[in-house]
N, C-alpha and C. Protein backbone atom coordinates (compact mmCIF):
# COMPACT_ATOMS: atom_id res chain seq x y z
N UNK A 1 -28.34 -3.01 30.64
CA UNK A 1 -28.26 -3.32 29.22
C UNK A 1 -26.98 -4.11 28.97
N UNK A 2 -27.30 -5.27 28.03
CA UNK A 2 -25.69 -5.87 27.67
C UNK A 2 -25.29 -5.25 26.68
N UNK A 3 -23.89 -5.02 27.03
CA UNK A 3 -22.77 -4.52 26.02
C UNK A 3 -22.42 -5.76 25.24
N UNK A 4 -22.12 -5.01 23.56
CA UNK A 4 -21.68 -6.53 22.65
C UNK A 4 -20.85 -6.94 23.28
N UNK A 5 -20.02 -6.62 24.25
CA UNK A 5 -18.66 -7.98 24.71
C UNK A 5 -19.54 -8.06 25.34
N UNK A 6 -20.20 -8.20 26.33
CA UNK A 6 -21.01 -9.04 27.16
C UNK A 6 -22.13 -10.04 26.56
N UNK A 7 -22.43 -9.83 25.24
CA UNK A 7 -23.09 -10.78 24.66
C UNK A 7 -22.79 -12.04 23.95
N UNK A 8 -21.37 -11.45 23.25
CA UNK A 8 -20.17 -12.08 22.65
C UNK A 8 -20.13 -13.21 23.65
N UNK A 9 -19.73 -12.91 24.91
CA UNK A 9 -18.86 -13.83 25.90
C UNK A 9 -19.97 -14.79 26.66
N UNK A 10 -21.11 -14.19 26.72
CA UNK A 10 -22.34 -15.23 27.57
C UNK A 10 -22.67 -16.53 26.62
N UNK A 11 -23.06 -17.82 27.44
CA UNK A 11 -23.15 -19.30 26.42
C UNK A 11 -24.93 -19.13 25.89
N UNK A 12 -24.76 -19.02 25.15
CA UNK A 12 -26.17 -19.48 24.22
C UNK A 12 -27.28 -20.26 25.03
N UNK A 13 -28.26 -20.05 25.19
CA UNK A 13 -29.25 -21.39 25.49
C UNK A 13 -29.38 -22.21 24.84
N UNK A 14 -29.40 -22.09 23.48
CA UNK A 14 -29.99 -22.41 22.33
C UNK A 14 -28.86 -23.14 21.87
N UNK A 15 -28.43 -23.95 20.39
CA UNK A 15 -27.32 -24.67 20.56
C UNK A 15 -26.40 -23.87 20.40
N UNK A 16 -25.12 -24.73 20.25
CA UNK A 16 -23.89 -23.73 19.66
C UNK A 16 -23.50 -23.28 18.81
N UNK A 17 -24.50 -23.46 17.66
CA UNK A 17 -24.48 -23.36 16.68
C UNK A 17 -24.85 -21.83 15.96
N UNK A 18 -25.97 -20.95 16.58
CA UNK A 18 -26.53 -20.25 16.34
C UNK A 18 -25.89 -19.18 17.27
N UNK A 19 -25.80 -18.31 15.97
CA UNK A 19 -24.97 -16.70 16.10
C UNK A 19 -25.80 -15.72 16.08
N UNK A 20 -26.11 -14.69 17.25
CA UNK A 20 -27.04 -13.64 17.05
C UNK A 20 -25.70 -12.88 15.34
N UNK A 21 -26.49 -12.12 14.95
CA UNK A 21 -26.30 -11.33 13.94
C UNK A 21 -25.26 -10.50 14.09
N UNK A 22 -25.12 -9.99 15.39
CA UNK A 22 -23.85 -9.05 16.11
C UNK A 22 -22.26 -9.75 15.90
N UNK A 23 -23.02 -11.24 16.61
CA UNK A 23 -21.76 -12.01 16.96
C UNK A 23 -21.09 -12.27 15.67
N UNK A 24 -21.73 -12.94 14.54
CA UNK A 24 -21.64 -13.19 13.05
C UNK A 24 -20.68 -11.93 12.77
N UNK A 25 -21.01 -10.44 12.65
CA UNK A 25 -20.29 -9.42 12.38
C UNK A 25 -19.08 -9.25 13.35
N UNK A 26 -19.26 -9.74 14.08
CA UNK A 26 -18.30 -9.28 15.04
C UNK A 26 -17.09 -10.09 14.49
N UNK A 27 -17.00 -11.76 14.45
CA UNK A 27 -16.41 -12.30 14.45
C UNK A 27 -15.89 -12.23 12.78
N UNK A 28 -16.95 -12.12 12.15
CA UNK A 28 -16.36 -11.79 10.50
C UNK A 28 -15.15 -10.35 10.50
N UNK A 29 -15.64 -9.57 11.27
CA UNK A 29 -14.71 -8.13 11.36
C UNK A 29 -13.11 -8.57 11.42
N UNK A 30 -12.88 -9.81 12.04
CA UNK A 30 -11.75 -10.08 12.64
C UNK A 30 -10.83 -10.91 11.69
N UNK A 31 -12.12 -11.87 11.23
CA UNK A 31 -11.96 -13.04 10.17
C UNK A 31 -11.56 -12.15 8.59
N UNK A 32 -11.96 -11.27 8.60
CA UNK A 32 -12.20 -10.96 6.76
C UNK A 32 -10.36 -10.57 6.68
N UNK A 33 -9.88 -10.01 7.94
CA UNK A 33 -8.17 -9.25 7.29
C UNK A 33 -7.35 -10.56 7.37
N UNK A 34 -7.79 -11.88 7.60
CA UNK A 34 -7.13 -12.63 7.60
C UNK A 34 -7.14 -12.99 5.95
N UNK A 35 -7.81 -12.77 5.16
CA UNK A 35 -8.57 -12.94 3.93
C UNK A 35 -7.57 -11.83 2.83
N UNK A 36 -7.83 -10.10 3.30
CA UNK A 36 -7.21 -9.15 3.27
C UNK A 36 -5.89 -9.42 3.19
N UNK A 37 -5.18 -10.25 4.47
CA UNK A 37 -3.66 -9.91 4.47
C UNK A 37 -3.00 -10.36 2.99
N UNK A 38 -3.36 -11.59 2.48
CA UNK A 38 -2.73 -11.78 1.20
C UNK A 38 -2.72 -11.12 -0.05
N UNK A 39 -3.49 -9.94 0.33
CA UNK A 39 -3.75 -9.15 -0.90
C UNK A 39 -3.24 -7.61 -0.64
N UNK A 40 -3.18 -7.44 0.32
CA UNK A 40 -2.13 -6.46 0.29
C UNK A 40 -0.94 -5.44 0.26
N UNK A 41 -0.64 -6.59 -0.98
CA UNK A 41 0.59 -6.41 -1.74
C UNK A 41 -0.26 -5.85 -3.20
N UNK A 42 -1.35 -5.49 -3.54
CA UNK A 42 -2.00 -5.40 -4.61
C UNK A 42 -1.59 -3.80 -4.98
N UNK A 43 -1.29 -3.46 -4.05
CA UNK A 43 -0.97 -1.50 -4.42
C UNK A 43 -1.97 -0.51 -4.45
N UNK A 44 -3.33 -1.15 -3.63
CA UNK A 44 -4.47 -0.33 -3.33
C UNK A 44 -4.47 0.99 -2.44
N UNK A 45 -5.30 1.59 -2.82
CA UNK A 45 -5.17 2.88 -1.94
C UNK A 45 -6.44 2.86 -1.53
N UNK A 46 -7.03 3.82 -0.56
CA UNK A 46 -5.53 3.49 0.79
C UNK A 46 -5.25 2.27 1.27
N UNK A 47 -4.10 1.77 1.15
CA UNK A 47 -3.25 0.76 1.74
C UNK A 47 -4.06 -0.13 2.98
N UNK A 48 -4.04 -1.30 3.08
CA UNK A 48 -4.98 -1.95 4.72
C UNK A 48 -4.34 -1.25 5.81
N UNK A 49 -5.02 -0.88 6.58
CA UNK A 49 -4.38 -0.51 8.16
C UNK A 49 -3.47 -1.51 8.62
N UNK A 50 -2.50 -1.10 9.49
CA UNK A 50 -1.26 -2.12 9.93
C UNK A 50 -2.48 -3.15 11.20
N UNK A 51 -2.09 -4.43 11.48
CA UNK A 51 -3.04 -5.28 12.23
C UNK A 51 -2.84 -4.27 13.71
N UNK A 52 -1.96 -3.77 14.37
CA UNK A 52 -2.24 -3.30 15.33
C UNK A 52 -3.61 -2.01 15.42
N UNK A 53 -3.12 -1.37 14.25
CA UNK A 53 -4.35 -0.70 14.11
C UNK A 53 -5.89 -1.25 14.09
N UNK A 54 -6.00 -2.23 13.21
CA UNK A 54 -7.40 -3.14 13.26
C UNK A 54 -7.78 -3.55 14.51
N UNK A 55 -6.68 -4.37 15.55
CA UNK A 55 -6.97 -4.66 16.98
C UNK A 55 -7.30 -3.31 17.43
N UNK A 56 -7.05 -2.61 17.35
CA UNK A 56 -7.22 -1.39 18.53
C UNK A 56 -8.93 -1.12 18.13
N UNK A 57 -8.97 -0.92 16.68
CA UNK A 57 -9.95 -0.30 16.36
C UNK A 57 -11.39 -0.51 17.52
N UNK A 58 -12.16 0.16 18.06
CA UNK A 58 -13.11 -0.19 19.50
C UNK A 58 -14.05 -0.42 18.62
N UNK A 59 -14.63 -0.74 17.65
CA UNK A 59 -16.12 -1.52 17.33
C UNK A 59 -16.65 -1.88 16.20
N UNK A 60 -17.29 -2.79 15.95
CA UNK A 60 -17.28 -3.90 14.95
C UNK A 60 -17.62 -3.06 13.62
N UNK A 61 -18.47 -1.94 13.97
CA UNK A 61 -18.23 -1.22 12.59
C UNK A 61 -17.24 -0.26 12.04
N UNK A 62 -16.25 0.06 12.58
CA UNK A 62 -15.03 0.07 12.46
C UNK A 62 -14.17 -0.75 11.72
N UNK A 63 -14.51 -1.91 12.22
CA UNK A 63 -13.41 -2.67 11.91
C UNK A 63 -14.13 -3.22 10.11
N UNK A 64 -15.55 -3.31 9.90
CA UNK A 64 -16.04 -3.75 8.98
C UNK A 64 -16.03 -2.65 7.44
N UNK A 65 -16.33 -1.25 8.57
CA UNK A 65 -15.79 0.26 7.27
C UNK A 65 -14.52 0.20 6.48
N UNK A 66 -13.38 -0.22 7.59
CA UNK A 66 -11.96 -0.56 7.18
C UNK A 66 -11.58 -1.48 6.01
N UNK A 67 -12.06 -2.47 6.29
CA UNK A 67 -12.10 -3.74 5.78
C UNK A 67 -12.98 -3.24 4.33
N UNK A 68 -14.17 -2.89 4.32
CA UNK A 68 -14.68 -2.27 3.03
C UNK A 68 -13.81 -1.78 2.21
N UNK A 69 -13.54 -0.32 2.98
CA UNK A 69 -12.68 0.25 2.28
C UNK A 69 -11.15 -0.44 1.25
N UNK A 70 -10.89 -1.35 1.67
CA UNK A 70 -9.86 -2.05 1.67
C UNK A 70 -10.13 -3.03 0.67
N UNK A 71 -11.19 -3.07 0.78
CA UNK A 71 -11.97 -4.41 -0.31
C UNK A 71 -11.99 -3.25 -2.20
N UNK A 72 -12.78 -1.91 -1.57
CA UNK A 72 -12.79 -1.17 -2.59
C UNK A 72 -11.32 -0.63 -3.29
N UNK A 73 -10.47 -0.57 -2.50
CA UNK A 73 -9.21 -0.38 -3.03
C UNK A 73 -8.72 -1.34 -3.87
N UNK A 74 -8.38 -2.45 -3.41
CA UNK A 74 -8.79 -3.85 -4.26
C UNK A 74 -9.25 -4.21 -5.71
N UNK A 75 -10.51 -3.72 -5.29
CA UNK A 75 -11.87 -3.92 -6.20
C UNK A 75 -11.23 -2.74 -7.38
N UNK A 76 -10.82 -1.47 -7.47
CA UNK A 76 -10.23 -0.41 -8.06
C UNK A 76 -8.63 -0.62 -8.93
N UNK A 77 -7.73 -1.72 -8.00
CA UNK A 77 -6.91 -1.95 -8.52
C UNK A 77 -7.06 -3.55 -9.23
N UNK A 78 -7.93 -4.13 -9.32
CA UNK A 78 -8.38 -5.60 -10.49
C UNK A 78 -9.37 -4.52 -11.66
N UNK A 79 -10.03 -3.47 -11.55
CA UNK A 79 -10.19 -2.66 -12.89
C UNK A 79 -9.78 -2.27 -13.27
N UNK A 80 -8.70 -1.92 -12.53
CA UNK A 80 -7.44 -0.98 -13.98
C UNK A 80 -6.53 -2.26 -14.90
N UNK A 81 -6.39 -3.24 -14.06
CA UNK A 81 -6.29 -4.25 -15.09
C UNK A 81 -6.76 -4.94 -15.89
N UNK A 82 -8.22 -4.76 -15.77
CA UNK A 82 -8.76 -6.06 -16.78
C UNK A 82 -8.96 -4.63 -17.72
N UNK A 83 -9.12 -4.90 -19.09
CA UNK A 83 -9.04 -4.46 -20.31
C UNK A 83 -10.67 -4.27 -20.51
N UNK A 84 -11.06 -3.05 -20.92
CA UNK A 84 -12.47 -2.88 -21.31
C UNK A 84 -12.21 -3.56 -22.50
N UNK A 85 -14.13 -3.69 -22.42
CA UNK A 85 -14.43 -4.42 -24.21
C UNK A 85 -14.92 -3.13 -24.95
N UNK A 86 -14.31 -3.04 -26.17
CA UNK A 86 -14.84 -1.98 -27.08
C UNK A 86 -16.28 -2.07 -27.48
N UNK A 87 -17.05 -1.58 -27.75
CA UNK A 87 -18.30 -1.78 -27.93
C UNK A 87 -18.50 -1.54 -29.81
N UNK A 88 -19.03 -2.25 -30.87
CA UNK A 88 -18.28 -1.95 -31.87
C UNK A 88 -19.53 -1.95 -32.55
């Protein structure tokens, strides 16, 4: 059976263009805290994991739970700022 790094790392038949679905996640897992890092100065809880932590993390859904989470912290601290509308 191939392991995702072994699928990751083998060349496509097909062009180079086309990402099994794994690879897409895989490589977004890595891509999104680059996205993350500028925003975590926002004062979300819990806080993003330090990048050594993210590298270590062993598998793509790991690294994508994290990153959620991180998004929802986020997402929690832009609602306490925007101002509800009164309903009148």
């Amino acid at each position: 059976r191939d392991s995702p790094r072994n699928l990751l790392l083998s060349s496509s038949s097909s062009s180079s263009t086309t990402y099994s679905t794994l690879r897409r996640a895989c490589r977004m897992s890595y891509a999104i805290w680059l996205l993350l890092d500028g925003l975590a100065v926002t004062g979300s809880q819990p806080p993003p994991p330090p990048r050594n932590v993210i590298l270590n993390m062993s598998s793509v859904g790991e690294r994508l739970n994290a990153a959620k989470q991180t998004l929802d912290g986020i997402n929690g601290v832009l609602r306490r700022m925007i101002p509800k509308k009164n309903k009148d």
